[in-house]
Protein backbone atom coordinates (compact mmCIF):
# COMPACT_ATOMS: atom_id res chain seq x y z
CA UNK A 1 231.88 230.46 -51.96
CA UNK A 2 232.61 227.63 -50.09
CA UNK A 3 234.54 224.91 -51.21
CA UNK A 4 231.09 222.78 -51.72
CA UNK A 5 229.62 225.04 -53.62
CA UNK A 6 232.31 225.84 -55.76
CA UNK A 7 232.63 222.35 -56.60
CA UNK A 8 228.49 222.26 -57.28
CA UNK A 9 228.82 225.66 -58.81
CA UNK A 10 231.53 223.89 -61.70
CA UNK A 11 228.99 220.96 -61.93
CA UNK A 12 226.36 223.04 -63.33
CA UNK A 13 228.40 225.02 -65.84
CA UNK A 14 228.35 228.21 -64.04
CA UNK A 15 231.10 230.66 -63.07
CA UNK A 16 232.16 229.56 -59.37
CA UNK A 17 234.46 232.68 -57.67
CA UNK A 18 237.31 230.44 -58.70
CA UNK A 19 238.48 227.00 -60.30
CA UNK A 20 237.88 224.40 -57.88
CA UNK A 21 241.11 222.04 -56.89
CA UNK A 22 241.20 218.69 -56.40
CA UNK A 23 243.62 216.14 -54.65
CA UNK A 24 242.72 213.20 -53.03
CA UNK A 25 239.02 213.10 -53.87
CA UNK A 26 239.27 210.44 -55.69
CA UNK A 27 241.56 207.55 -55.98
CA UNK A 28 243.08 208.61 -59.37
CA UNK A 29 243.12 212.30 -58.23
CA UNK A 30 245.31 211.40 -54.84
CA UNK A 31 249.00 211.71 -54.10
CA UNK A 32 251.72 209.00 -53.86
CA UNK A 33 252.72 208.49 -49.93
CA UNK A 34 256.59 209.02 -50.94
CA UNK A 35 255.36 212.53 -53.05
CA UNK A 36 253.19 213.65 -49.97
CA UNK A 37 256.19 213.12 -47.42
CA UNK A 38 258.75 215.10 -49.97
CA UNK A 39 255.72 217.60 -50.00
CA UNK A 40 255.59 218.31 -46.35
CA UNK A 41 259.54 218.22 -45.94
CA UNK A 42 259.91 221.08 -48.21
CA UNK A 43 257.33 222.77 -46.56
CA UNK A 44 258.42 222.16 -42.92
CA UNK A 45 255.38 220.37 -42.00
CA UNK A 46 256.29 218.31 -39.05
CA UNK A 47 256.15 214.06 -40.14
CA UNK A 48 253.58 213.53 -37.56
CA UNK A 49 250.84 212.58 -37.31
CA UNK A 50 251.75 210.40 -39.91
CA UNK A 51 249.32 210.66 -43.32
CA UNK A 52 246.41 208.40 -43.74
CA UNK A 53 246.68 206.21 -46.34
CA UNK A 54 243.63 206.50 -49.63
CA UNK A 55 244.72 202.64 -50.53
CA UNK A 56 247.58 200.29 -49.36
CA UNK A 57 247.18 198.77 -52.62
CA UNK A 58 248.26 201.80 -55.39
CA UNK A 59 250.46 203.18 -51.78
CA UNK A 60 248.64 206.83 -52.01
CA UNK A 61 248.05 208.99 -49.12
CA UNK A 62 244.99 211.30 -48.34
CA UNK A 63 246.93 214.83 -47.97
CA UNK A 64 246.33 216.38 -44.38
CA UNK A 65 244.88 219.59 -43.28
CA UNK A 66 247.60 221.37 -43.40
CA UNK A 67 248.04 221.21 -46.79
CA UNK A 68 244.40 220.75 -47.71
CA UNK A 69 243.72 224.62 -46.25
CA UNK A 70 247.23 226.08 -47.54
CA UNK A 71 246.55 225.39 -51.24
CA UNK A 72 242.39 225.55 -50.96
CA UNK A 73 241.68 222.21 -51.85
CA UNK A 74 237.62 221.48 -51.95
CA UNK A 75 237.23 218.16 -52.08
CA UNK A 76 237.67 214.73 -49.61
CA UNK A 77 237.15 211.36 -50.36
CA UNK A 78 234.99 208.84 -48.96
CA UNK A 79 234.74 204.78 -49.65
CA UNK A 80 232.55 201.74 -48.48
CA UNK A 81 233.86 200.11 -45.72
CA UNK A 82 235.67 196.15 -45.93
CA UNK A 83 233.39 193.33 -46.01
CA UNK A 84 233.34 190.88 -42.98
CA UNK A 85 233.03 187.97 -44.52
CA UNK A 86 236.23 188.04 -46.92
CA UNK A 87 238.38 191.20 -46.75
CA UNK A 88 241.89 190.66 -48.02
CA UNK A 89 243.79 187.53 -47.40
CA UNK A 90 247.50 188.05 -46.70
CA UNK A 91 249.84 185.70 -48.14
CA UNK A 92 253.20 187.53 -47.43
CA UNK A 93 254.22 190.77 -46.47
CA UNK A 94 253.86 191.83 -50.41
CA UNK A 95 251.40 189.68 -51.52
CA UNK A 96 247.46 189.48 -51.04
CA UNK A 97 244.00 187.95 -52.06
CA UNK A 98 240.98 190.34 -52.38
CA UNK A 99 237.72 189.75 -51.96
CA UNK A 100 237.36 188.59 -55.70
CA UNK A 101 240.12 186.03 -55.88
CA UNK A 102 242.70 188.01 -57.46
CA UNK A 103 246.44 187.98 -56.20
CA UNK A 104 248.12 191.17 -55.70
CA UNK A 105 251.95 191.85 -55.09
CA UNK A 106 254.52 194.10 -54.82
CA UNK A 107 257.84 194.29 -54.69
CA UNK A 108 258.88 195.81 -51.39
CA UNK A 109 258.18 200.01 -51.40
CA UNK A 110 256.26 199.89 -54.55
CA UNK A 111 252.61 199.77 -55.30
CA UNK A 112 250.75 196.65 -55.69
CA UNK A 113 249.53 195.30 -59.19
CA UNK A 114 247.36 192.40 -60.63
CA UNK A 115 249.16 189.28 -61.00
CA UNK A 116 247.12 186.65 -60.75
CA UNK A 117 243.15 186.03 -60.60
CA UNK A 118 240.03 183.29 -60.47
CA UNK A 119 239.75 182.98 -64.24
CA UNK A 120 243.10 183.76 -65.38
CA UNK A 121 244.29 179.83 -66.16
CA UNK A 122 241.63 178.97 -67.87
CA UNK A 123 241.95 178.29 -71.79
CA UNK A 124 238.58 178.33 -73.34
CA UNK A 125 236.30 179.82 -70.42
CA UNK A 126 232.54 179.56 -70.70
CA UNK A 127 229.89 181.19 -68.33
CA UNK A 128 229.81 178.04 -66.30
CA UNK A 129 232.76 179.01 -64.93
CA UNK A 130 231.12 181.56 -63.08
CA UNK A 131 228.84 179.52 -61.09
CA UNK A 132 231.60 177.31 -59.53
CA UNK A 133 233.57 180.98 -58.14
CA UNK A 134 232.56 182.00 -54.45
CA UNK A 135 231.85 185.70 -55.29
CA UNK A 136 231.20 188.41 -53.02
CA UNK A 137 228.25 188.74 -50.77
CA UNK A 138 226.88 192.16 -51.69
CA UNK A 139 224.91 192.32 -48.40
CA UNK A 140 228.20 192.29 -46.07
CA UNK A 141 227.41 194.13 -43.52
CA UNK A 142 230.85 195.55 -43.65
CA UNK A 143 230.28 197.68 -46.37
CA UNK A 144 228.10 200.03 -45.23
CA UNK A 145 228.84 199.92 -41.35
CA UNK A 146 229.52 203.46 -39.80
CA UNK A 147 229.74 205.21 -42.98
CA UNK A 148 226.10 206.75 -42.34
CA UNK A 149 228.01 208.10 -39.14
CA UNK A 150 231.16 209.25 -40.85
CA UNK A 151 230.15 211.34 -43.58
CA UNK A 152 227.74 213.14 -41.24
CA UNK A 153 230.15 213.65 -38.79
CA UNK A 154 232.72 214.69 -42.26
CA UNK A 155 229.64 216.75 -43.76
CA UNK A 156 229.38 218.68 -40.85
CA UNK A 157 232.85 219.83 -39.43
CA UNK A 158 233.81 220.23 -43.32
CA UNK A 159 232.54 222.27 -46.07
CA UNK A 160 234.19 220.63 -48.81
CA UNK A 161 232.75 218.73 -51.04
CA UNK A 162 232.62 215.10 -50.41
CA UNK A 163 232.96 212.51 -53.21
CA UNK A 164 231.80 208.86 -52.72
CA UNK A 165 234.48 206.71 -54.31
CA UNK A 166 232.81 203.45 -55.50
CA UNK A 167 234.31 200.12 -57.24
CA UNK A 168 235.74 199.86 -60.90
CA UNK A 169 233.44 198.38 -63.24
CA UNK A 170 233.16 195.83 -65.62
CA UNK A 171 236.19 196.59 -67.79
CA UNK A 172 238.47 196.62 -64.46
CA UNK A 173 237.68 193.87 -62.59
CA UNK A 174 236.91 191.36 -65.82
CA UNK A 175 241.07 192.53 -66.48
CA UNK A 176 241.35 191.51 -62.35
CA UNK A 177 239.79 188.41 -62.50
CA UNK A 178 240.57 186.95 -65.79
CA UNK A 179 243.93 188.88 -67.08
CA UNK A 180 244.21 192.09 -69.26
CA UNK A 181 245.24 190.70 -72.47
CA UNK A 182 243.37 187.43 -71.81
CA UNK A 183 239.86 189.67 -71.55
CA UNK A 184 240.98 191.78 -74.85
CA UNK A 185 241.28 188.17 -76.93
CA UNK A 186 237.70 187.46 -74.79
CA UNK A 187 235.68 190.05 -76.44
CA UNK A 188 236.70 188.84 -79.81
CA UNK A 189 236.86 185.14 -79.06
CA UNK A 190 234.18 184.76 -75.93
CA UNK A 191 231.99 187.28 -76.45
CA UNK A 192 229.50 185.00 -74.39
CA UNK A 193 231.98 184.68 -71.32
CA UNK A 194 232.89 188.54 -71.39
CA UNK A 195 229.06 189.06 -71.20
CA UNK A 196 228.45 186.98 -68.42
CA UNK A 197 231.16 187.97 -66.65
CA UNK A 198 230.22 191.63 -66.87
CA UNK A 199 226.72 190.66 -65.84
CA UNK A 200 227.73 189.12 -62.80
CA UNK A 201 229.73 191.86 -61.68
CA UNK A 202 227.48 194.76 -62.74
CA UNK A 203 224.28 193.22 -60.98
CA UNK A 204 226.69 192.57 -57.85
CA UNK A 205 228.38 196.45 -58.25
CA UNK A 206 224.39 197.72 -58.37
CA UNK A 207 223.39 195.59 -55.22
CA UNK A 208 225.95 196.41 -53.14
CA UNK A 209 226.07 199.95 -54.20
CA UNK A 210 222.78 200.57 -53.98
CA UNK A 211 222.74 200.22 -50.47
CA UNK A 212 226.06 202.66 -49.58
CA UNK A 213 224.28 204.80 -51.75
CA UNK A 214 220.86 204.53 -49.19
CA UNK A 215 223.26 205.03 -46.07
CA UNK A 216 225.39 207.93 -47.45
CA UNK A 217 222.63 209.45 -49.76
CA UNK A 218 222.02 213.01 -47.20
CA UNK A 219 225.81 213.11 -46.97
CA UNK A 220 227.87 212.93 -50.18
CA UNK A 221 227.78 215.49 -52.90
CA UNK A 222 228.75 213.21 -55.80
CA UNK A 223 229.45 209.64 -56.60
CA UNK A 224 233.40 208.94 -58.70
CA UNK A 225 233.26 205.24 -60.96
CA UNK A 226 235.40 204.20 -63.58
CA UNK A 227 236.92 202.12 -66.17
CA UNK A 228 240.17 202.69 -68.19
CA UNK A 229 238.91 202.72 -71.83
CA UNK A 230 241.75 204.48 -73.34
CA UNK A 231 245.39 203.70 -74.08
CA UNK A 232 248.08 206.93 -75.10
CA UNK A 233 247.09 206.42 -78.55
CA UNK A 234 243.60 205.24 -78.91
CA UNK A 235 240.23 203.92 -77.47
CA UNK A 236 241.08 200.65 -76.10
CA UNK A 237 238.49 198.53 -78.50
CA UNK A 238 236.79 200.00 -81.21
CA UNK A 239 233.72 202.16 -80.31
CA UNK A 240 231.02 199.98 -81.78
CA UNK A 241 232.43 196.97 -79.77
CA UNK A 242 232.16 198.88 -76.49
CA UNK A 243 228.81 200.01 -77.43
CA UNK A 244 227.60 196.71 -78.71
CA UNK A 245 229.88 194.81 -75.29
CA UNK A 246 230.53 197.46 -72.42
CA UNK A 247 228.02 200.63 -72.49
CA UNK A 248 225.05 198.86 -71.39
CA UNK A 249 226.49 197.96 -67.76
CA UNK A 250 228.03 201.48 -67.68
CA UNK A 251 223.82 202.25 -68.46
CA UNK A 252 222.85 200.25 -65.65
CA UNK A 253 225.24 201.73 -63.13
CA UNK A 254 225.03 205.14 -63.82
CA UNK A 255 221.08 204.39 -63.93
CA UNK A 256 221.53 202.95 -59.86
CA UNK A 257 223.72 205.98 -59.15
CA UNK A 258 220.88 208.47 -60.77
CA UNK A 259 218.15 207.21 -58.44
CA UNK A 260 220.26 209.25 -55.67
CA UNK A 261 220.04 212.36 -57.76
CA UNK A 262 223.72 212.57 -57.44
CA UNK A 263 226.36 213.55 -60.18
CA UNK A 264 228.55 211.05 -61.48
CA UNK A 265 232.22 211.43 -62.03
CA UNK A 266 234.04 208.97 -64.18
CA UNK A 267 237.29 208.26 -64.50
CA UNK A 268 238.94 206.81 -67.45
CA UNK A 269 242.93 207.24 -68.31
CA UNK A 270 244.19 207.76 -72.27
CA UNK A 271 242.62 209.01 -75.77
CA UNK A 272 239.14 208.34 -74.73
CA UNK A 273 237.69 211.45 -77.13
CA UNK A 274 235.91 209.65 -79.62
CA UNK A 275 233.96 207.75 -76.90
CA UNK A 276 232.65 211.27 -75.04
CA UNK A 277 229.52 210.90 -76.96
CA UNK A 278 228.77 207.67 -75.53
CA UNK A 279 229.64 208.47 -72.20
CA UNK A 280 227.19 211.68 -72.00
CA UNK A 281 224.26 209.11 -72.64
CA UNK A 282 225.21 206.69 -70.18
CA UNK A 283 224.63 209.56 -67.92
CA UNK A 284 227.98 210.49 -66.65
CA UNK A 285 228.44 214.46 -65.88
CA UNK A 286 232.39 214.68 -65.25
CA UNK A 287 235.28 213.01 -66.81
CA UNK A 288 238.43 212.48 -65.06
CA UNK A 289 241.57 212.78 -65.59
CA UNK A 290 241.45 214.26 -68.97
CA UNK A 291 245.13 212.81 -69.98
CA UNK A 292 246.24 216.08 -72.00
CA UNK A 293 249.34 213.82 -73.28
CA UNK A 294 247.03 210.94 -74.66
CA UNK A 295 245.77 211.42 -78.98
CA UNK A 296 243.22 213.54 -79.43
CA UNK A 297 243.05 215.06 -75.94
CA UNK A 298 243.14 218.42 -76.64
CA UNK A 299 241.85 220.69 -74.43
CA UNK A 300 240.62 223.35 -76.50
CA UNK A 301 238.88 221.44 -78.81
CA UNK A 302 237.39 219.57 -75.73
CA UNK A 303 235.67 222.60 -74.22
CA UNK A 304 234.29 223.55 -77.97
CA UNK A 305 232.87 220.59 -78.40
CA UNK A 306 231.66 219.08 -75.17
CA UNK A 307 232.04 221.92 -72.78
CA UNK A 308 228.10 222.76 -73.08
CA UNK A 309 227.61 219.20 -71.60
CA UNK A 310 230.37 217.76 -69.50
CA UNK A 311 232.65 218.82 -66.32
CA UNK A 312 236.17 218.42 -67.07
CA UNK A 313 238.00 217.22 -64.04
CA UNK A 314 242.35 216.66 -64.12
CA UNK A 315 244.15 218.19 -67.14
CA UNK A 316 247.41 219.09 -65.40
CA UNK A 317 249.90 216.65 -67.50
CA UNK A 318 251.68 214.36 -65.58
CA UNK A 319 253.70 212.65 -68.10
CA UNK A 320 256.11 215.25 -68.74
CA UNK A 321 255.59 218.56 -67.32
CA UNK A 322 254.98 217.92 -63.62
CA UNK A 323 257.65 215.16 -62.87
CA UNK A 324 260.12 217.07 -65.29
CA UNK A 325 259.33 220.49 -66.61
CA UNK A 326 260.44 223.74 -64.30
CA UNK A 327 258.36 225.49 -61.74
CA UNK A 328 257.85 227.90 -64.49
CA UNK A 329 256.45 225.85 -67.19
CA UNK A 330 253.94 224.55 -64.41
CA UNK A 331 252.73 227.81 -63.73
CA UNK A 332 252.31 227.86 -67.79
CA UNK A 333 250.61 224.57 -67.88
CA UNK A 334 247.97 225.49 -64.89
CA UNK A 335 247.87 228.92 -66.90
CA UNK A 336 246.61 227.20 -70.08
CA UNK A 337 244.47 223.93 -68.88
CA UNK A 338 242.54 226.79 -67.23
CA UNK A 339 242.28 229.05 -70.18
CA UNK A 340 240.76 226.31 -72.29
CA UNK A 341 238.48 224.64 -69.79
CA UNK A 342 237.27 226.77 -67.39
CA UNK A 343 235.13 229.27 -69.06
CA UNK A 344 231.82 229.13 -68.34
CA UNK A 345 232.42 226.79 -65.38
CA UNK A 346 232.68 222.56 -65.84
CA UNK A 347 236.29 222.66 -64.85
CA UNK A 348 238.10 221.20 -62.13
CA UNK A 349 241.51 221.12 -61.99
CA UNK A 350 243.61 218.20 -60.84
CA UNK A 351 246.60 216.36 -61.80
CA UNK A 352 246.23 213.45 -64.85
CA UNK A 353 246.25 210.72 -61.87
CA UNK A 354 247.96 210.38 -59.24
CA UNK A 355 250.79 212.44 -58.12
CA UNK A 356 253.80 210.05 -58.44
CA UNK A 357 257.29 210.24 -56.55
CA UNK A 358 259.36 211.76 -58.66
CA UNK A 359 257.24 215.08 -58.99
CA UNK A 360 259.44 217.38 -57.46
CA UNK A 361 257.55 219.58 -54.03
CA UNK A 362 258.20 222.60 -55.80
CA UNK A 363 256.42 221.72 -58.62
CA UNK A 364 253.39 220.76 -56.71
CA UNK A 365 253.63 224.33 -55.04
CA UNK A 366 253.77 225.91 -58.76
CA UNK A 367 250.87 224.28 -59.40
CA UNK A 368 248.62 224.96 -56.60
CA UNK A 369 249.72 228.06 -56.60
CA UNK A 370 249.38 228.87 -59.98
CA UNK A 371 245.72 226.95 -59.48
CA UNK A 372 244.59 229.96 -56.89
CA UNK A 373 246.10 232.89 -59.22
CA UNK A 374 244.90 232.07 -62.46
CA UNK A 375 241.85 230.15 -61.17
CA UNK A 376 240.53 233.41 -59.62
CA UNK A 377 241.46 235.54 -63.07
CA UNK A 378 239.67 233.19 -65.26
């Protein structure tokens, strides 16, 4: 098979000649600059040319041909372009303003995070608010310009398959804009505010979207979204408040991405198992990253349960076994994430998120490695 179609192949719940690989097709399915360089040292790929970076912002690198072809990775990545009329404002060498008001920093040679944002001083916000914000102009021009001309040029000199990575939704940038733990006491509190927050941003995610979607439609072979919804131990609200407060908007833009006749991949980190129902009728068809160290993540029980209906995509534990186990336990991880998800196709196997810096190279080989063997004796 080709890469492509042994991506499609998994999508559809059939047997592909193998378990399809991912890293870097999305950006919680990438590898951390710092990892990638360690990679290619201890493989004696020369350091240039230099790797392309996925996202200044969470400092990840797309991994390069060479290693792409050595450990049969099928996927690449693809994203709208920058808008013209407000692309990132830099403040300092480690600090920056994105298009939606929120203040990012770093400190120097780590990743970005969220530290400040349009709504985050206010005490008692109301949807008026919202109309005195400059948001984003979802016609930019920027957003769509050359990526028609890209992916075709991508879609033909590659045959892997190419996933079109698209904004965070309404969970996300709500935290972005108006503060993690201020949004949580929101939904409670402001129920009215968190609503018309979320509308504004899903009608604005939809527009804009809509119209990558038109330019990149022939091209890309499936369309990646998310929205953390999960914490180690539990869903992050109840599930009848992110039914009742969050689901419909998930509707909507799964809805716009289903127009395109494309499959969706979402991504959402922690114990998110008790909310899989929910997600199968918003429409997704993959989850990612399948965090095998969160409650209630169990693989097995997964596959029994929801295996008939939904793609698994990650399950290669990051919090203990690839930053600290041996090369030998994983090869045993790979050996069982594969055993429980992958018969009958609707597996994919990546890494739970990003590969961080202290996951030791020979690790990373293990696992690709491992990934080929046991992926092709499945």
């Amino acid at each position: 098979m080709t890469h492509r179609e042994r991506i499609m192949t998994a999508l559809r719940h059939r047997s592909p000649d193998r378990v399809p690989i991912d890293l870097g097709g999305t950006g919680s399915s990438t590898i951390s600059l710092r990892a990638l360089e360690r990679l290619r040292a201890y493989l004696n790929i020369p350091p240039q040319p230099p790797p392309l970076l996925y996202s200044k912002r969470s400092a990840t690198a797309i991994p390069d041909e060479l290693i792409v072809e050595r450990f049969g990775i099928d996927t690449l990545p693809i994203k709208p372009g920058s808008p013209d009329a407000a692309t990132e404002r830099e403040i300092d060498a480690d600090t920056v303003v994105d298009e939606w008001g929120v203040t990012w920093h770093r400190t120097p040679g780590e990743p970005f995070i969220c530290v400040d944002g349009p709504f985050r001083r206010l005490t008692d916000p109301t949807p008026g608010d919202l109309e005195r914000f400059s948001w984003p102009d979802p016609n930019d021009a920027g957003y769509c310009r050359g990526l028609g001309e890209r992916l075709c040029k991508l879609h033909e000199e590659t045959d892997r398959a190419v996933i079109l990575n698209l904004l965070n939704g309404p969970v996300h940038q709500s935290q972005y804009m108006r503060g993690y733990g201020e949004w949580l006491e929101d939904l409670l509190l402001r129920p009215q505010f968190v609503a018309a927050l979320a509308e504004r941003i899903t009608g604005l995610w939809i527009e804009m979207n809509t119209r990558v979607l038109q330019e990149t439609k022939d091209y890309i072979d499936l369309v990646s979204f998310g929205d953390d919804l999960g914490t180690q131990l539990s869903p992050l609200m109840r599930p009848e408040l992110y039914r009742q407060q969050i689901k419909p908007y998930h509707q909507r833009m799964a809805a716009a991405i289903k127009r395109f006749d494309k499959p969706i991949l979402f991504h959402s980190c922690g114990s998110v198992f008790s909310l899989i129902p929910d997600l199968l009728e918003v429409g997704i068809d993959a989850l990612n990253p399948i965090q095998v160290s969160a409650a209630g993540m169990d693989t097995k029980r997964l596959k029994q349960e929801y295996g008939r209906d939904l793609t698994f995509w990650g399950g290669v534990d990051t919090h203990r076994v690839l930053p600290r186990g041996t090369p030998a336990e994983v090869r045993e991880e790979v050996k069982r994430r594969i055993g429980d998800l992958s018969e009958g196709g609707g597996y994919v196997l990546s890494a739970v998120h990003n590969i961080q810096p202290e996951v030791p190279p020979e690790n990373l080989v293990a696992m690709f490695v491992a990934a080929l063997q046991f992926g092709r004796e499945s």
